[in-house]
C-alpha atoms as a PDB file:
ATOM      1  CA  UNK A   1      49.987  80.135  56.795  1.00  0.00           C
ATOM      2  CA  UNK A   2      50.520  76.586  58.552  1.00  0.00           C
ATOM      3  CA  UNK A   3      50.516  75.754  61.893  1.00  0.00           C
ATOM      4  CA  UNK A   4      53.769  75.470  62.596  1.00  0.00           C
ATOM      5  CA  UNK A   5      55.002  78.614  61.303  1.00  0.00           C
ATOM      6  CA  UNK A   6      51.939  79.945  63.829  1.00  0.00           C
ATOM      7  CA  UNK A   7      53.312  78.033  67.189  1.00  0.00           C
ATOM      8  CA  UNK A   8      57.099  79.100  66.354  1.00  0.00           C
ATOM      9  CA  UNK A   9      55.460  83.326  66.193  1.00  0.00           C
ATOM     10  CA  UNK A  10      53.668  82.691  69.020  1.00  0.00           C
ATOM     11  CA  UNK A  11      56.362  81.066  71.474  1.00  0.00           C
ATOM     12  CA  UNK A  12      58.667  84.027  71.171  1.00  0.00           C
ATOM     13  CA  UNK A  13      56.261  86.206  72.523  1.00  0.00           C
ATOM     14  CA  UNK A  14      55.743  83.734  75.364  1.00  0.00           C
ATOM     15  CA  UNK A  15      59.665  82.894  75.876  1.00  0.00           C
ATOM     16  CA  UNK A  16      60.083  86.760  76.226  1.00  0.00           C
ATOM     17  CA  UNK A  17      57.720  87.384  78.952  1.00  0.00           C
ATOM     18  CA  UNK A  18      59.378  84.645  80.787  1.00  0.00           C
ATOM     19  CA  UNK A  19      62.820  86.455  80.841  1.00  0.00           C
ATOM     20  CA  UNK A  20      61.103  89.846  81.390  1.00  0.00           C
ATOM     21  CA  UNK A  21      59.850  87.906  84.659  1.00  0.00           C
ATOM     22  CA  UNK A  22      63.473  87.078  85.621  1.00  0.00           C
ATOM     23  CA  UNK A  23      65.105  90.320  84.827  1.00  0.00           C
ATOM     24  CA  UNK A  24      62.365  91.924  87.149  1.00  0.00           C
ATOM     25  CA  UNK A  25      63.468  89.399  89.411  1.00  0.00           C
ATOM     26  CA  UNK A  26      66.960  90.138  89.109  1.00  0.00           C
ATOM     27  CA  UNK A  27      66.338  93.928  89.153  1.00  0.00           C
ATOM     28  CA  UNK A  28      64.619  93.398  92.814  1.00  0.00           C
ATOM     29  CA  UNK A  29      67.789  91.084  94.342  1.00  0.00           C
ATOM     30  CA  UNK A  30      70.883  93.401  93.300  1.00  0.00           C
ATOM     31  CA  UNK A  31      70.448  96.084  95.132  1.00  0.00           C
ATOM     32  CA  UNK A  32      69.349  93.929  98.092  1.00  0.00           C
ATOM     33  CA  UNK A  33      73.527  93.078  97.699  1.00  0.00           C
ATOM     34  CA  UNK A  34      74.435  96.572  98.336  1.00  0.00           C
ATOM     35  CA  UNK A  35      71.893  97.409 101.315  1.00  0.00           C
ATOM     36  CA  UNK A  36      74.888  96.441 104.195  1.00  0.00           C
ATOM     37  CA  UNK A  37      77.630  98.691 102.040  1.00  0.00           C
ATOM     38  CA  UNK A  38      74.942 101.707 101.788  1.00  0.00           C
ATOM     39  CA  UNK A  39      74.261 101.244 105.785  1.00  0.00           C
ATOM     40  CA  UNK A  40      77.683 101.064 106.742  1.00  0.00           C
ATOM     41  CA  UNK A  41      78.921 104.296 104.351  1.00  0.00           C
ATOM     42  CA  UNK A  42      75.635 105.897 105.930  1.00  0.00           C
ATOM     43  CA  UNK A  43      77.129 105.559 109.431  1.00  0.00           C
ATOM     44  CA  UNK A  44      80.026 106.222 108.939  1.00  0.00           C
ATOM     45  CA  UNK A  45      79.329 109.269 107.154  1.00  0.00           C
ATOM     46  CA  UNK A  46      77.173 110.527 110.260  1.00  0.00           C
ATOM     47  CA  UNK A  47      79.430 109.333 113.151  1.00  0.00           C
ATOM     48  CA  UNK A  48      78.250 106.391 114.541  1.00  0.00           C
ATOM     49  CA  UNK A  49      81.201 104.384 113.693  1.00  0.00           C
ATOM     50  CA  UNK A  50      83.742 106.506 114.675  1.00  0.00           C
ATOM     51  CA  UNK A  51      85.978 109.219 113.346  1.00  0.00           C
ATOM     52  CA  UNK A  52      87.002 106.676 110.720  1.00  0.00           C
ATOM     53  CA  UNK A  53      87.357 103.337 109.551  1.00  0.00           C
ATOM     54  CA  UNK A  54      90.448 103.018 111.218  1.00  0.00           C
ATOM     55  CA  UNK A  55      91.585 104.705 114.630  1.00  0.00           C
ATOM     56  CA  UNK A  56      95.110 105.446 114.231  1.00  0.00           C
ATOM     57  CA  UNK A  57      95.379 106.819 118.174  1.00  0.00           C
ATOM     58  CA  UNK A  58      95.986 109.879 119.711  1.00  0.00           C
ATOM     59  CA  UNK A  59      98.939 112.460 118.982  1.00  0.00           C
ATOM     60  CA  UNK A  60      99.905 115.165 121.725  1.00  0.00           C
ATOM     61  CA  UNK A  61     100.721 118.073 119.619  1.00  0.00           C
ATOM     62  CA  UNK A  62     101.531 120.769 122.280  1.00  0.00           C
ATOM     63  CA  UNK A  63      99.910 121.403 124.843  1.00  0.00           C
ATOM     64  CA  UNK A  64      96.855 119.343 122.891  1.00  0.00           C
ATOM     65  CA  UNK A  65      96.003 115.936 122.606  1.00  0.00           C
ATOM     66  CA  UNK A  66      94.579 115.315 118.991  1.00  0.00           C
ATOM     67  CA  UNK A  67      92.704 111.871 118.062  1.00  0.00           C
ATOM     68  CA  UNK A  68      93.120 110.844 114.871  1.00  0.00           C
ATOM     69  CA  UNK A  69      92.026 108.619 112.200  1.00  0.00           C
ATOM     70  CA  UNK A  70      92.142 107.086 108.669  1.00  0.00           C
ATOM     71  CA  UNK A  71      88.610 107.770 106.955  1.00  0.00           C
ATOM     72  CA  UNK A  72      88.784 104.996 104.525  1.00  0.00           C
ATOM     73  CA  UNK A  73      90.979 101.818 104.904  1.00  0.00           C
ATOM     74  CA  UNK A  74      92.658 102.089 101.379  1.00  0.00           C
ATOM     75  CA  UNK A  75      95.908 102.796  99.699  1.00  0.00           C
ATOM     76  CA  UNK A  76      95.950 106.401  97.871  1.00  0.00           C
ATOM     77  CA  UNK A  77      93.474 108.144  95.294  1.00  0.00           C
ATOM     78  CA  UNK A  78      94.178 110.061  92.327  1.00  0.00           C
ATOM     79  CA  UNK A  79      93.604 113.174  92.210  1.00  0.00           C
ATOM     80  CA  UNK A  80      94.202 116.200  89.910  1.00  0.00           C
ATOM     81  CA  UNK A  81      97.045 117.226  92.162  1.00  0.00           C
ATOM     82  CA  UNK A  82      98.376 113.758  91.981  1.00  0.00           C
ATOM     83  CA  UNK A  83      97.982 110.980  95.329  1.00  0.00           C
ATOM     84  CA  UNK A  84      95.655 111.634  98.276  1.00  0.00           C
ATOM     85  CA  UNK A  85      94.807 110.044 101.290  1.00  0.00           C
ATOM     86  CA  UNK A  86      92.154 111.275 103.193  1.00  0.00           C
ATOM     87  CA  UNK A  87      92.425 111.606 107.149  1.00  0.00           C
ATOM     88  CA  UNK A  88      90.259 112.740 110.250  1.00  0.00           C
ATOM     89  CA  UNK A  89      91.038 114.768 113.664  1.00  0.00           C
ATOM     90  CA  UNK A  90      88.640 115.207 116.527  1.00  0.00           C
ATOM     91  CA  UNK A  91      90.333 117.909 119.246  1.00  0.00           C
ATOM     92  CA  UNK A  92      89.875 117.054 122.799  1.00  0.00           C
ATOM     93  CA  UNK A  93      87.197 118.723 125.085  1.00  0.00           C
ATOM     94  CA  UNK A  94      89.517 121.123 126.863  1.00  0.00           C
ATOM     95  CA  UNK A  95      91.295 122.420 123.590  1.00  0.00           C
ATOM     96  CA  UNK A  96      88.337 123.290 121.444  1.00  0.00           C
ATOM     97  CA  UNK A  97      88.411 126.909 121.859  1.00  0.00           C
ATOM     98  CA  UNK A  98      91.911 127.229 122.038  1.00  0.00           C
ATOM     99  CA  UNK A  99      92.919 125.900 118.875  1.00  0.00           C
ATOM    100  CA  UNK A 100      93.037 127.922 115.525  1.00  0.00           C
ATOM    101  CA  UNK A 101      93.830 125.672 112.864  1.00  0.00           C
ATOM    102  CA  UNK A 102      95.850 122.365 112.188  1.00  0.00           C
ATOM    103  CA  UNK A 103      97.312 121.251 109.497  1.00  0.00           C
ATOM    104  CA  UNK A 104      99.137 118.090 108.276  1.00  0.00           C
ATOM    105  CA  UNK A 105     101.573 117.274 105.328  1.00  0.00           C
ATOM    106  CA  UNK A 106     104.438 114.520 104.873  1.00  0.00           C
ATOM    107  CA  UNK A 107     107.243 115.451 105.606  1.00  0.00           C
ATOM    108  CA  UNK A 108     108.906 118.710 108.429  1.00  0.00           C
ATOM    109  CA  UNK A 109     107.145 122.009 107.497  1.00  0.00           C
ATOM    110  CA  UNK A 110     109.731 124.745 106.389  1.00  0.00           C
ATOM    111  CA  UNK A 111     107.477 127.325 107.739  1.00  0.00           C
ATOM    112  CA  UNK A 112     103.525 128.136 108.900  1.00  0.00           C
ATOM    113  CA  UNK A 113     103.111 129.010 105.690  1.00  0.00           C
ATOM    114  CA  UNK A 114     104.178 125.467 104.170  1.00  0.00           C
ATOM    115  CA  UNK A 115     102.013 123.893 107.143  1.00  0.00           C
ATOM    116  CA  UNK A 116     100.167 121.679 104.568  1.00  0.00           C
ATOM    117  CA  UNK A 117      96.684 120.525 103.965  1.00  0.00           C
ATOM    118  CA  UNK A 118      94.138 121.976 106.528  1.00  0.00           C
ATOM    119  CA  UNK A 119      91.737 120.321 108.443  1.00  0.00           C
ATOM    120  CA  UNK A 120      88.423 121.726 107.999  1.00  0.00           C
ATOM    121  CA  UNK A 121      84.792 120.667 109.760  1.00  0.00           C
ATOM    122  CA  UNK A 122      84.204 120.765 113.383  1.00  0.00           C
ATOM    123  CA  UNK A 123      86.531 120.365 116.075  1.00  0.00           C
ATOM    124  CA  UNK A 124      84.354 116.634 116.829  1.00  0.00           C
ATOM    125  CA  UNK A 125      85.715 115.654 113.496  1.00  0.00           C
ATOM    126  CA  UNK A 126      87.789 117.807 111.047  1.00  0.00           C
ATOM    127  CA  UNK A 127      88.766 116.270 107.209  1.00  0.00           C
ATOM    128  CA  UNK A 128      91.847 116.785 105.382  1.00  0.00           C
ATOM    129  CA  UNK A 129      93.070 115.507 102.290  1.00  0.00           C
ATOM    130  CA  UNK A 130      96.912 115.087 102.511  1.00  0.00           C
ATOM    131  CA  UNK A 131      98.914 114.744  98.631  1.00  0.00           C
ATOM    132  CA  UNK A 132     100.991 112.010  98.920  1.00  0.00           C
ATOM    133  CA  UNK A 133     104.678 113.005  96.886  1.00  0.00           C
ATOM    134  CA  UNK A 134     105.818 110.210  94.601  1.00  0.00           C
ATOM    135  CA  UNK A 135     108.772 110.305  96.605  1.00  0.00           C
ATOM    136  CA  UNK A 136     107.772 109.442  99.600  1.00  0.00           C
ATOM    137  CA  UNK A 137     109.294 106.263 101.435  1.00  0.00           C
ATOM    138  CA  UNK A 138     107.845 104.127 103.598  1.00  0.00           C
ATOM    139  CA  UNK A 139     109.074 105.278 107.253  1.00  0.00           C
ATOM    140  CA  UNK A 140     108.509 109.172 106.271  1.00  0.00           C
ATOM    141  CA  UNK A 141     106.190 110.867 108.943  1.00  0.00           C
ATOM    142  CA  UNK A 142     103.453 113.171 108.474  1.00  0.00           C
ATOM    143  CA  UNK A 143     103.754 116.638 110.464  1.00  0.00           C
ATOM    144  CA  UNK A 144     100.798 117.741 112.235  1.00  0.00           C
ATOM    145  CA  UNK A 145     101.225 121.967 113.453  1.00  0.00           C
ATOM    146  CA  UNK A 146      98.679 123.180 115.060  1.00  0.00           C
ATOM    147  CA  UNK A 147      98.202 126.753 116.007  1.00  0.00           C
ATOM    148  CA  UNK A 148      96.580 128.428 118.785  1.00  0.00           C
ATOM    149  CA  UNK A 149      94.178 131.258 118.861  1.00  0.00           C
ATOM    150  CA  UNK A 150      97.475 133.371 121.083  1.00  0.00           C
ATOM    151  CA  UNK A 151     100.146 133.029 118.017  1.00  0.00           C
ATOM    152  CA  UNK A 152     101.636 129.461 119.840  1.00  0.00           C
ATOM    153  CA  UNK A 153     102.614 126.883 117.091  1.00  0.00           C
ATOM    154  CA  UNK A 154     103.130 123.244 117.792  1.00  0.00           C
ATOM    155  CA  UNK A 155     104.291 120.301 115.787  1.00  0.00           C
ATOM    156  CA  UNK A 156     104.511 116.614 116.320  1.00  0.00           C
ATOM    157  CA  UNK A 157     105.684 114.306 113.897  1.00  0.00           C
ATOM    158  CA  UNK A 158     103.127 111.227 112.672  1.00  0.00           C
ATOM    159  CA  UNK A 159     105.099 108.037 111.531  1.00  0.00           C
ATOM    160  CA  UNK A 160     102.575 107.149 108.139  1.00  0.00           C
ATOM    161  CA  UNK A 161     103.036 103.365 109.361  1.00  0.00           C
ATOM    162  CA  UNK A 162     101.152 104.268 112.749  1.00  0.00           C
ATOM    163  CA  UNK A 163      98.098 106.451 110.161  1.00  0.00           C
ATOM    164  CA  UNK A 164      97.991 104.229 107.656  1.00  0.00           C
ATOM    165  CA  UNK A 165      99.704 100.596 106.756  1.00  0.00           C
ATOM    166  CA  UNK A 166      97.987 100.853 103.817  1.00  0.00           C
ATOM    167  CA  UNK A 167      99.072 103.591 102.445  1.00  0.00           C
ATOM    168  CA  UNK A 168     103.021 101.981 103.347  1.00  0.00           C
ATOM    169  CA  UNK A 169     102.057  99.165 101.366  1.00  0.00           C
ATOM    170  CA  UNK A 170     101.185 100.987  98.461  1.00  0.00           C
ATOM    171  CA  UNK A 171     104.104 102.872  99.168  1.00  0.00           C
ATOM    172  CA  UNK A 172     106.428  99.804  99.079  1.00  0.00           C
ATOM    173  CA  UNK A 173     105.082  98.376  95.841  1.00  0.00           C
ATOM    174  CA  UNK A 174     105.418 101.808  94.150  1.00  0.00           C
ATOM    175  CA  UNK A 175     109.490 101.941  95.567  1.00  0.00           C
ATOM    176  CA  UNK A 176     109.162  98.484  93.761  1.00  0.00           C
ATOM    177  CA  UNK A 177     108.103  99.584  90.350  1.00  0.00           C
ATOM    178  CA  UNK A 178     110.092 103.064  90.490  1.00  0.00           C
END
């Protein structure tokens, strides 16, 4: 065996360690890129940014005062049971044990028993998942009922531009493509 034939074996060997080195490396730095993401998701996720990323205000539903928000900043998901948008509801201090449930859903309820999706957690901050109908325009409102623990039922109506411009813009472009 010659020399050369020796030195070309023996620098692949070499030449591989090198990029092991720098994949290590590279291994190390990514998910330094994703540390701020993780902390912010982590906080919001235990409350110390708010009820959401977005405050949308609060809504007098009754004799209540409900303060809402938009969890996540985005336009719609899909979901098995089609478009979702996630919101939050914190119920004031005074109205805590006098509320049953509340509910939400675009669009006027026909009934209690069309109320909508349910928000369900504590009454510091309650989750529900509302399906958005392909439908839907952009200056539709969502209806918030809540019910009392005496049988009282109260609704207020939501404009969806006031919880969530995102979810109008999405709105928009899908009036644009329908």
């Amino acid at each position: 065996m010659s020399k050369t034939a020796t030195l070309a074996a023996a620098s692949k060997p070499r030449l591989w360690r090198r990029w092991r080195f720098h994949l290590s490396a590279l291994l190390l730095i990514l998910p330094i890129l994703y540390v701020p993401k993780y902390f912010d998701n982590l906080a919001l996720s235990r409350g110390a940014m708010g009820l959401g990323q977005r405050p949308a205000g609060d809504l007098q539903v009754g004799p209540w005062k409900l303060q809402l928000a938009e969890w996540q900043i985005e336009p719609p998901k899909s979901d098995p049971a089609g478009m979702v948008k996630t919101f939050t509801m914190a119920q004031c201090e005074g109205c805590k044990d006098q509320i049953r449930a509340v509910y939400v859903r675009v669009g006027k309820p026909r009934s209690l028993r069309a109320a909508g999706s349910i928000f369900f957690g504590s009454p510091h901050r309650a989750f529900a998942t509302v399906p958005i109908p392909p439908r839907t325009t952009p200056d539709a409102d969502l209806w918030i009922t809540a019910e009392g623990w005496d049988g009282s039922v109260h609704q207020a109506a939501w404009p969806i531009a006031t919880a969530s411009p995102a979810t109008v813009e999405w709105l928009k472009k899908q009036g644009a493509s329908r």
